[in-house]
Protein backbone atom coordinates (compact mmCIF):
# COMPACT_ATOMS: atom_id res chain seq x y z
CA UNK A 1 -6.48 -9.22 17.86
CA UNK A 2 -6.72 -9.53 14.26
CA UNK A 3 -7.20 -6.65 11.88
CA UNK A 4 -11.23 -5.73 11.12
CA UNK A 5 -9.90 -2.71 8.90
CA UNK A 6 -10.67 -4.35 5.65
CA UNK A 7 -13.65 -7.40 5.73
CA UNK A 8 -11.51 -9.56 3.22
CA UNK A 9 -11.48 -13.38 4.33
CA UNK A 10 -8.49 -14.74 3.59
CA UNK A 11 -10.16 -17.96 3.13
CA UNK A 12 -11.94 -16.81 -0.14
CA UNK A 13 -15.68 -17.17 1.73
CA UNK A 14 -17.67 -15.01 -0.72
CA UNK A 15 -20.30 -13.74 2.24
CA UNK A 16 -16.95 -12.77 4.30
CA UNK A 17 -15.55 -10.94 1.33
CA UNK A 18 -18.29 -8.96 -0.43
CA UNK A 19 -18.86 -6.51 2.30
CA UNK A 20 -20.57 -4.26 -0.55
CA UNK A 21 -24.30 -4.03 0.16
CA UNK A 22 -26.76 -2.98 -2.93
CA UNK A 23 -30.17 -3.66 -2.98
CA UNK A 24 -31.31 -3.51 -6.12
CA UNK A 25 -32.14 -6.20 -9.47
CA UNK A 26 -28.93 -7.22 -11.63
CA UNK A 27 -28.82 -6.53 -15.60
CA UNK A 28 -28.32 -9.60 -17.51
CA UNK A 29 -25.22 -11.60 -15.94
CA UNK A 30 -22.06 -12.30 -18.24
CA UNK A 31 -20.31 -14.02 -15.44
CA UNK A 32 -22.20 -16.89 -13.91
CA UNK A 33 -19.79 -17.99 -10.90
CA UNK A 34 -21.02 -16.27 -7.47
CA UNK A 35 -17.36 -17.38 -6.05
CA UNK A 36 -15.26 -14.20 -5.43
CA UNK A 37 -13.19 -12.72 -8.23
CA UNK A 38 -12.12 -10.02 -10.50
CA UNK A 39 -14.29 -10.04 -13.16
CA UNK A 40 -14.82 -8.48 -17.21
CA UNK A 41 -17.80 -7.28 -17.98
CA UNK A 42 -19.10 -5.29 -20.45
CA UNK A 43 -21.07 -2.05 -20.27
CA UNK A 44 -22.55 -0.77 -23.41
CA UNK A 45 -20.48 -2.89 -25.54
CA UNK A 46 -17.19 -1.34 -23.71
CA UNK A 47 -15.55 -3.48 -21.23
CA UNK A 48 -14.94 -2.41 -17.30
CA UNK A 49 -13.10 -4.55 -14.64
CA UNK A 50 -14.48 -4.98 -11.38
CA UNK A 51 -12.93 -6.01 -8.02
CA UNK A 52 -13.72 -9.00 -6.50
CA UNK A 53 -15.49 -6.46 -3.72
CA UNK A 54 -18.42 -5.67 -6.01
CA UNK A 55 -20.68 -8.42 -6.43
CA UNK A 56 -22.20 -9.46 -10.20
CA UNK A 57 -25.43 -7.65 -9.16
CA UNK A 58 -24.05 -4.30 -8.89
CA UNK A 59 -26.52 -1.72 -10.91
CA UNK A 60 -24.38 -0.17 -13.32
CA UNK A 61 -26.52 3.18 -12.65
CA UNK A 62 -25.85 3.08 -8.93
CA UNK A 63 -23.18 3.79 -6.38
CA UNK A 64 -20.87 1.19 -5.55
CA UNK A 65 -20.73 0.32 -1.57
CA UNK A 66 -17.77 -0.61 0.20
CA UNK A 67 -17.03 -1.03 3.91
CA UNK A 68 -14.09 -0.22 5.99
CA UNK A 69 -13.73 -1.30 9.44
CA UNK A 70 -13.80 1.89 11.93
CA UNK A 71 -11.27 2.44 14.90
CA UNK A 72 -13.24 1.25 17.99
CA UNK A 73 -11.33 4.08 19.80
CA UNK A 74 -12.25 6.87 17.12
CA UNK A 75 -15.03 9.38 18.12
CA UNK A 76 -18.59 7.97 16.56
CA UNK A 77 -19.17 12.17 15.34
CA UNK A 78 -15.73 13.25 14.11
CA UNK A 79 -15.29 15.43 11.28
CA UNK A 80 -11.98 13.92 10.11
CA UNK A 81 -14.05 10.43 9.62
CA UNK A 82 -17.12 12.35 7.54
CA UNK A 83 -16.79 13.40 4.29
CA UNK A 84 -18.19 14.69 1.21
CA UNK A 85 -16.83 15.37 -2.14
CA UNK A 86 -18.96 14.82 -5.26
CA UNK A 87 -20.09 11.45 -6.21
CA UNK A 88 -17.48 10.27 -3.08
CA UNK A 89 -18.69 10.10 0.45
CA UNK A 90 -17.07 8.65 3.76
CA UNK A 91 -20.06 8.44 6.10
CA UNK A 92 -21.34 5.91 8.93
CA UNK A 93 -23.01 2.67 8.05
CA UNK A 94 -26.37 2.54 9.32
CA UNK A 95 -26.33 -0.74 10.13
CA UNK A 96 -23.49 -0.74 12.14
CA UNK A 97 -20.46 0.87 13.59
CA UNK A 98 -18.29 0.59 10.86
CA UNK A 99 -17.76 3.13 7.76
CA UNK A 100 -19.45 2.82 4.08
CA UNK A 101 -17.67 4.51 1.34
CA UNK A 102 -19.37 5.51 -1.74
CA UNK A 103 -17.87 6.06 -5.01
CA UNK A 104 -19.44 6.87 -8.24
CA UNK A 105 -21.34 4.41 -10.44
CA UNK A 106 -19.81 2.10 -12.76
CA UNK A 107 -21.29 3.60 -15.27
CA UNK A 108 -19.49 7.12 -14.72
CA UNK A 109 -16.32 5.05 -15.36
CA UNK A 110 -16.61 4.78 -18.90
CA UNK A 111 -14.36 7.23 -21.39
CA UNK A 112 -13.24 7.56 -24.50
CA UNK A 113 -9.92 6.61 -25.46
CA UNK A 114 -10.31 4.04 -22.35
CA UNK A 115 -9.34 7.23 -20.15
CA UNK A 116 -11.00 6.66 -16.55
CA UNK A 117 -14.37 8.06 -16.44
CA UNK A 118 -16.23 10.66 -19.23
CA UNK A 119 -17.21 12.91 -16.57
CA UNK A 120 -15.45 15.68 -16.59
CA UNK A 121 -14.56 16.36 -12.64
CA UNK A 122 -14.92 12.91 -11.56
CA UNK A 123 -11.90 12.21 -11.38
CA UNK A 124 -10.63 15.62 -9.31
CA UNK A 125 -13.23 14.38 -6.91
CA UNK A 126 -11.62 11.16 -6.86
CA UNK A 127 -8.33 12.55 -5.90
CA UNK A 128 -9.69 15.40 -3.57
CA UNK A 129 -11.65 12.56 -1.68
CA UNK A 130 -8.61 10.35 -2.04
CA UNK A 131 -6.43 13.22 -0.17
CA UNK A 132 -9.54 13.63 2.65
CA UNK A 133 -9.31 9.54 3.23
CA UNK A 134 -5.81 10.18 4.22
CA UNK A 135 -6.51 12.80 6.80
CA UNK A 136 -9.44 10.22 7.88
CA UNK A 137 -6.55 7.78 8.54
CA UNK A 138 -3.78 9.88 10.01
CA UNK A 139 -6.81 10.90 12.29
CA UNK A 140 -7.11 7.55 13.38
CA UNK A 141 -10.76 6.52 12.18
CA UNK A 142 -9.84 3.04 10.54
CA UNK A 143 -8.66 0.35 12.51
CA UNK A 144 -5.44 -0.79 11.84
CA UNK A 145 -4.54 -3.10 8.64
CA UNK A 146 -1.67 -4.05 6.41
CA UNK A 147 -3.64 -2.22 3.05
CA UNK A 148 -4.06 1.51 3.25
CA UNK A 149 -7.94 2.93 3.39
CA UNK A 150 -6.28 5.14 0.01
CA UNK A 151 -4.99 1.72 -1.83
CA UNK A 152 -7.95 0.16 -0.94
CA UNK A 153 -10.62 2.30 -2.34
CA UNK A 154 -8.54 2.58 -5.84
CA UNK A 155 -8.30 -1.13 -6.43
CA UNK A 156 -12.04 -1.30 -6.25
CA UNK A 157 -12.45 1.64 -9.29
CA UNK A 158 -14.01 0.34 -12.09
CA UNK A 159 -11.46 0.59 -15.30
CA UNK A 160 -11.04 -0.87 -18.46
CA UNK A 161 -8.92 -3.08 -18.74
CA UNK A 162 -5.64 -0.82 -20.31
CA UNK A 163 -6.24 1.34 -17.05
CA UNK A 164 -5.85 -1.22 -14.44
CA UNK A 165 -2.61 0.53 -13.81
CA UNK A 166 -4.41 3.26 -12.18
CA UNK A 167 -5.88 0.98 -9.82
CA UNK A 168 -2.36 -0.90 -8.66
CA UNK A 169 -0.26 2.26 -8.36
CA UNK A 170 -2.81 5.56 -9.28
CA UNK A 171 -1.07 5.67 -12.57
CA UNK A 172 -2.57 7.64 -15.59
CA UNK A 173 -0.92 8.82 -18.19
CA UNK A 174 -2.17 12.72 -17.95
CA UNK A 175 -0.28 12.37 -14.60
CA UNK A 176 2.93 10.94 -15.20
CA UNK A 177 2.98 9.63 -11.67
CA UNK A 178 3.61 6.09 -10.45
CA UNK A 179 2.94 5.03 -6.64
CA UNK A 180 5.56 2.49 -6.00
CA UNK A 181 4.75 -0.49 -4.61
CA UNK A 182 6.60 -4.11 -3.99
CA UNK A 183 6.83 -6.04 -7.13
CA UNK A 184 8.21 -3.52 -9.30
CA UNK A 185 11.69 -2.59 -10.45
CA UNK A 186 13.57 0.50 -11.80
CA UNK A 187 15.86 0.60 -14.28
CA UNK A 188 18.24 2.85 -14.79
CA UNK A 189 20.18 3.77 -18.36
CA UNK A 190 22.57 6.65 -18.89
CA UNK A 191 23.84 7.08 -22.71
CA UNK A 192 27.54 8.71 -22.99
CA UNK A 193 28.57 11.27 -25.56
CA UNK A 194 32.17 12.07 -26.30
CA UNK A 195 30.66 16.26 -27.14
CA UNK A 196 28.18 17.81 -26.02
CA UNK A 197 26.77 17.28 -29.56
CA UNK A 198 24.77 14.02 -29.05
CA UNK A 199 24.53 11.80 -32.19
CA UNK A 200 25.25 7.74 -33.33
CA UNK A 201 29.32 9.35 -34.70
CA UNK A 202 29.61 10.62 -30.67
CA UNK A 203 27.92 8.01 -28.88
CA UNK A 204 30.19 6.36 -26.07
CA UNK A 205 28.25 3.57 -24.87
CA UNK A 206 25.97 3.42 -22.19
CA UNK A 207 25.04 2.17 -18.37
CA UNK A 208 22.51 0.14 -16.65
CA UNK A 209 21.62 -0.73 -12.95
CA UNK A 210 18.39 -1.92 -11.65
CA UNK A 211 16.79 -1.57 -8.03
CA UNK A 212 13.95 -3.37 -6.54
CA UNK A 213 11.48 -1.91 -4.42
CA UNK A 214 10.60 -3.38 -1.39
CA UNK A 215 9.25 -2.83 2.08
CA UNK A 216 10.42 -2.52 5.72
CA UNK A 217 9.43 -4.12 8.60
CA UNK A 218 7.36 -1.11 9.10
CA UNK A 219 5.50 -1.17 6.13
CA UNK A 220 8.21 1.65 4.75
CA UNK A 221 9.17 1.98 0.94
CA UNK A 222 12.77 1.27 0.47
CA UNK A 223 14.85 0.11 -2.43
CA UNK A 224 17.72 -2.75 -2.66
CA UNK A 225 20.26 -2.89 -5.74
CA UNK A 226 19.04 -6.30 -7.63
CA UNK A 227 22.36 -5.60 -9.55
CA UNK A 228 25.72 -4.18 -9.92
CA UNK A 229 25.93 -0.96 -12.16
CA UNK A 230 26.75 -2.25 -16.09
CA UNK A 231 28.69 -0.67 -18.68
CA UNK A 232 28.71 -1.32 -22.17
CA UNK A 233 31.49 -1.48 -23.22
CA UNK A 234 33.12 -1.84 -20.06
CA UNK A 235 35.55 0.18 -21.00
CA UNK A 236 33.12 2.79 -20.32
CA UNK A 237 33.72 2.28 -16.37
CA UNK A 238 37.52 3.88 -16.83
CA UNK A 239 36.18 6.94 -17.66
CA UNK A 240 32.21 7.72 -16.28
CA UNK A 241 31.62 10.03 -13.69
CA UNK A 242 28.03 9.92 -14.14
CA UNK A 243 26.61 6.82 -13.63
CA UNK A 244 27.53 6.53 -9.94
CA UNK A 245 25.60 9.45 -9.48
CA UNK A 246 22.70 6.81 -10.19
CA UNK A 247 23.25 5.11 -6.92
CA UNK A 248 22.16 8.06 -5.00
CA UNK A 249 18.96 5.98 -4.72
CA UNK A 250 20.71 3.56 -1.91
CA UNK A 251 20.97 7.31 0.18
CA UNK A 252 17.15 7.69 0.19
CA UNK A 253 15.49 7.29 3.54
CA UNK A 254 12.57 4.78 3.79
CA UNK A 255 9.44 6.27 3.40
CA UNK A 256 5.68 4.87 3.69
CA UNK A 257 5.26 6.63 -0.09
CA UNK A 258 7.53 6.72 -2.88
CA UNK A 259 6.50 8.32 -6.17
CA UNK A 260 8.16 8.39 -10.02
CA UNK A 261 7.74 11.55 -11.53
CA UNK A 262 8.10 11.36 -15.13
CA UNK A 263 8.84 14.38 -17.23
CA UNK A 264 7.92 13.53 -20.71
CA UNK A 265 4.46 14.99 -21.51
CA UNK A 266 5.24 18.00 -19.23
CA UNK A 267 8.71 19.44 -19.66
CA UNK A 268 9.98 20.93 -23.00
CA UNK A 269 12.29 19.51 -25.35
CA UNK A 270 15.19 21.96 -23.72
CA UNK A 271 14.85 20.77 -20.13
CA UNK A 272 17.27 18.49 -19.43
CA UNK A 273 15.27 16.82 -16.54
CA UNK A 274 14.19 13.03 -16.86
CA UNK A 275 12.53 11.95 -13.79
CA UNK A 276 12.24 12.48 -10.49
CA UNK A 277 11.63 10.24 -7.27
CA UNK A 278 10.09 11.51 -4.59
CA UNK A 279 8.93 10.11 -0.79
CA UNK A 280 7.43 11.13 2.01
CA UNK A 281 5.32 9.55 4.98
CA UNK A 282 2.24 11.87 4.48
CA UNK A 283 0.90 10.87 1.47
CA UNK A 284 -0.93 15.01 1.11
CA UNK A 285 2.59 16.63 1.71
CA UNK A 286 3.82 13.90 -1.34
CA UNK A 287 1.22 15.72 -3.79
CA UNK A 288 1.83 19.15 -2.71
CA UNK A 289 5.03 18.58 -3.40
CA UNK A 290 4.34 17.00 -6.61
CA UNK A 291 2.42 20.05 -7.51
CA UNK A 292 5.49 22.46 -6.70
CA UNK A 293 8.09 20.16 -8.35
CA UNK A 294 5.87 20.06 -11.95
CA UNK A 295 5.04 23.86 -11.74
CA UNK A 296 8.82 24.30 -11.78
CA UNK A 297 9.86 21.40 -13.94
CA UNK A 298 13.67 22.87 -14.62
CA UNK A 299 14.34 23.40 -10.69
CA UNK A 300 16.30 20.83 -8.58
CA UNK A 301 15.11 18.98 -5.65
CA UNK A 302 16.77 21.29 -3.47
CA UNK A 303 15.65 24.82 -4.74
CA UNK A 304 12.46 24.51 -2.38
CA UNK A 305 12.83 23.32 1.58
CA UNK A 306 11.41 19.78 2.04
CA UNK A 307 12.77 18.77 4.87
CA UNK A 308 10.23 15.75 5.34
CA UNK A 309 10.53 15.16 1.69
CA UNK A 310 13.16 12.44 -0.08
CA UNK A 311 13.85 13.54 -3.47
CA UNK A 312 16.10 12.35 -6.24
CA UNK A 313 16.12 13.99 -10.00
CA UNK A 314 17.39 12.53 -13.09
CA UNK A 315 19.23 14.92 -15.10
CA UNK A 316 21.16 14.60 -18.23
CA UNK A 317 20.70 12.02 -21.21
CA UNK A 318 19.45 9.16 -18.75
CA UNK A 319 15.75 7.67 -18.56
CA UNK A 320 14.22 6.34 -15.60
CA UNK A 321 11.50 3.16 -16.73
CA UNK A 322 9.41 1.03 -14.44
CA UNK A 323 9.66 -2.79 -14.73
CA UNK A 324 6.58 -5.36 -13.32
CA UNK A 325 7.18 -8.30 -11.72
CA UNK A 326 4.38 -11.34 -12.68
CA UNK A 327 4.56 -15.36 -13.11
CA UNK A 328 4.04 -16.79 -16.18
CA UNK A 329 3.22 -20.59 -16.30
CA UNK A 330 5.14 -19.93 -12.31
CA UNK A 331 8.24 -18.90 -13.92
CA UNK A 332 9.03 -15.21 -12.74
CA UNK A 333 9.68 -12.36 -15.14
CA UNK A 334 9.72 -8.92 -15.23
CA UNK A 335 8.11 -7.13 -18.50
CA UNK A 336 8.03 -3.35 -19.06
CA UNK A 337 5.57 -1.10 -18.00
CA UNK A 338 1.86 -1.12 -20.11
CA UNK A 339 2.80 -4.46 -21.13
CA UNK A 340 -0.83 -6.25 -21.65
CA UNK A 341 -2.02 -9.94 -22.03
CA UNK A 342 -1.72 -9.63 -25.70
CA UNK A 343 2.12 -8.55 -25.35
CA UNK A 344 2.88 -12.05 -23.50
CA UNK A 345 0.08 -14.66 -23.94
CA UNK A 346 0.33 -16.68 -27.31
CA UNK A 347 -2.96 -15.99 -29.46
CA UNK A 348 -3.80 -19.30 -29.98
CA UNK A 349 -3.32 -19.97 -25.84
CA UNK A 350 -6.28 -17.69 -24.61
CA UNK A 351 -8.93 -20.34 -24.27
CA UNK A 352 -6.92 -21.90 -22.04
CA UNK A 353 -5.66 -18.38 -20.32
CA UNK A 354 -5.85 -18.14 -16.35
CA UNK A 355 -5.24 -14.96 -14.78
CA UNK A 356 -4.62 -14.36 -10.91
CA UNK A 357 -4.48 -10.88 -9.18
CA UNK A 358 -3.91 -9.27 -5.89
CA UNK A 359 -6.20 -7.82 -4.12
CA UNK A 360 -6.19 -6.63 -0.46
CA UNK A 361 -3.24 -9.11 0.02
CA UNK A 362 -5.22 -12.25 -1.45
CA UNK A 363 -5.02 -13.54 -4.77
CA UNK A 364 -8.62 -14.16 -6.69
CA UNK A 365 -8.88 -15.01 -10.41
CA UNK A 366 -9.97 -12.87 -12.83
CA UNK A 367 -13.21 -14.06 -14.69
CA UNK A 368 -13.83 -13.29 -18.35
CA UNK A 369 -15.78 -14.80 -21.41
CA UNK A 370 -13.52 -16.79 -23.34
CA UNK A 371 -14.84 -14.87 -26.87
CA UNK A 372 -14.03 -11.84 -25.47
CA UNK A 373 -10.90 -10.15 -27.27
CA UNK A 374 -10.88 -7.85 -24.22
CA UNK A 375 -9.02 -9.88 -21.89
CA UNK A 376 -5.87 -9.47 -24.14
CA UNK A 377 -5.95 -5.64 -23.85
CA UNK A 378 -5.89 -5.97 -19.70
CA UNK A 379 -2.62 -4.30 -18.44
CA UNK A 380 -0.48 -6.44 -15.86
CA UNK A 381 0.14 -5.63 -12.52
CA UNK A 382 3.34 -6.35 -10.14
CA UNK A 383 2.35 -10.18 -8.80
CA UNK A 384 -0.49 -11.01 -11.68
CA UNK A 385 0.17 -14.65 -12.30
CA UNK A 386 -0.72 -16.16 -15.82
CA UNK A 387 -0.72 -19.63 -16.66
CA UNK A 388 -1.98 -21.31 -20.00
């Protein structure tokens, strides 16, 4: 039997997709195509993106409405599959058997500084809710899909456009935490000294080795080499007894979540930590760990039992970055992590700009004015395909 978890027709029929129901009159339209798609739009002169979920007459004052298809074998009055946090609820659609999630009004997703959302604990009740949705699915109230219910409800948060990280992989900066997914890379460098004095008269060289991230046949996070470890020079291989440490990833288990901890607006200058990765198949024990692992930022992984927990640290002069995989005019490349439109798209080439995106396993194409400077400050996503 096919999947009813998510209402997404794969065959881009807008009534089959838009399973958000909101009965109220549209503000003026910017976008004038009904067909489903991500789309720009601008609230109060600042711009949001909106999934292809939440139609073009979406009150910018209301809640959005989403649906997510219930587990015929789940109990119609559970408590797991009922909740309640803030502006977030998880409740039973009246018209049917299935569940409506609520999330907070576009217009609560507007910051300064193009940081999700002004209100001040909106976001907390994002993640508490987030961390309740979990316990909703390991309970068993969704029916069965390829997208998690979590995953799900972030791509359809409104952002602007330099936060549509934070709806791919629950990035923000304030967090320093990226949810790895398929189509992204790490890369790993490790600088050699010949002191303990680090400067340009004592540098060594330096090494390099990439992995990709990928998936199991059970939907697990695991990672595969996409080259061997580089030196340069390579002379640098006679003598390193570092770098190899580096391919300590190949040793971690799969795990349905894999996280990047980075250490840089946290840790102080004499911590010698870089990064950390961490896994683990219950997506709440991943952030209590989390919250452990920051509070004690110069502890290894293995000062604290985590037995269901996979964890790698980065210590030493080394940095752990995150690469993206998208097409550009269907030529595959990977570009750095933040890199926007303007960072790859010629300036002369954006009237003639097509974007494509993921969501819920489809690609739709994201809709903007063709005046609008905007576009070029929307952050890429693993899979975004450009063409001009």
């Amino acid at each position: 039997m096919p999947s009813r978890f998510i209402r997404i027709a794969s065959r881009l029929l807008p009534l089959a997709l838009l399973c958000v129901f909101i009965a109220a009159c549209p503000p003026r339209k910017q976008i004038t195509s009904n067909a489903p798609a991500f789309r720009l739009q601008l609230i109060n002169s600042r711009p949001l993106l909106f999934s292809p979920a939440i139609p073009a007459q979406q009150p910018f004052g209301q809640p959005i409405l989403l649906k997510l298809a219930a587990n015929n074998e789940s109990p119609p009055t559970s408590l797991a599959c009922s909740i309640s946090r803030g502006m977030f609820r998880l409740e039973r659609d009246p018209g049917d058997s299935d569940f409506q999630v609520v999330i907070a009004p576009p217009n609560k997703w507007l910051g300064p500084n193009f940081l999700v959302s002004d209100e001040t604990d909106a976001l907390e009740q994002l993640y508490i809710f987030l961390g309740y949705i979990d316990e909703a699915d390991r309970a068993g109230c969704f029916a069965p899909s390829q997208i998690h219910a979590r995953d799900y409800i972030l791509q359809n948060v409104p952002t602007p456009p330099a936060a549509s990280l934070f709806n791919a992989y629950g990035y923000r900066i304030e967090r320093s935490g990226v949810d790895l997914k398929p189509n992204l890379r790490l890369k790993i460098e490790r600088a050699y000294f010949s002191s303990p004095e680090k400067s340009d008269k004592n540098y060594l060289g330096v090494s390099s080795v990439f992995f990709d991230v990928t998936t199991d046949s059970q939907g697990s996070v695991r990672f595969q080499q996409a080259q061997p470890l580089q030196y340069s020079p390579a002379s640098l291989a006679q003598s390193d007894h570092e770098g190899s440490r580096d391919l300590g990833i190949l040793a971690l288990k799969p795990q349905k979540y894999y996280r990047v901890l980075f250490y840089t607006h946290q840790v102080p200058t004499d911590r010698n930590f870089s990064a950390a990765l961490i896994g683990a198949d219950d997506s709440s024990r991943l952030d209590q760990f989390e919250q452990n692992i920051r509070a004690d930022a110069g502890a290894p992984c293995s000062s604290s039992p985590h037995d269901d927990i996979q964890c790698l640290e980065f210590r030493g002069f080394v940095t752990l970055s995150v690469q993206i995989r998208i097409e550009l005019n269907g030529q595959p490349k990977f570009v750095d992590w933040g890199t926007q439109v303007r960072n790859i798209v010629p300036g002369k080439s954006r009237k003639s700009l097509k974007i494509q995106r993921l969501f819920a396993n489809s690609y739709f194409p994201v809709n903007f004015n063709r005046t609008d400077p905007n576009i070029l400050g929307l952050a890429v996503v693993g899979g975004d395909r450009l063409t001009w």
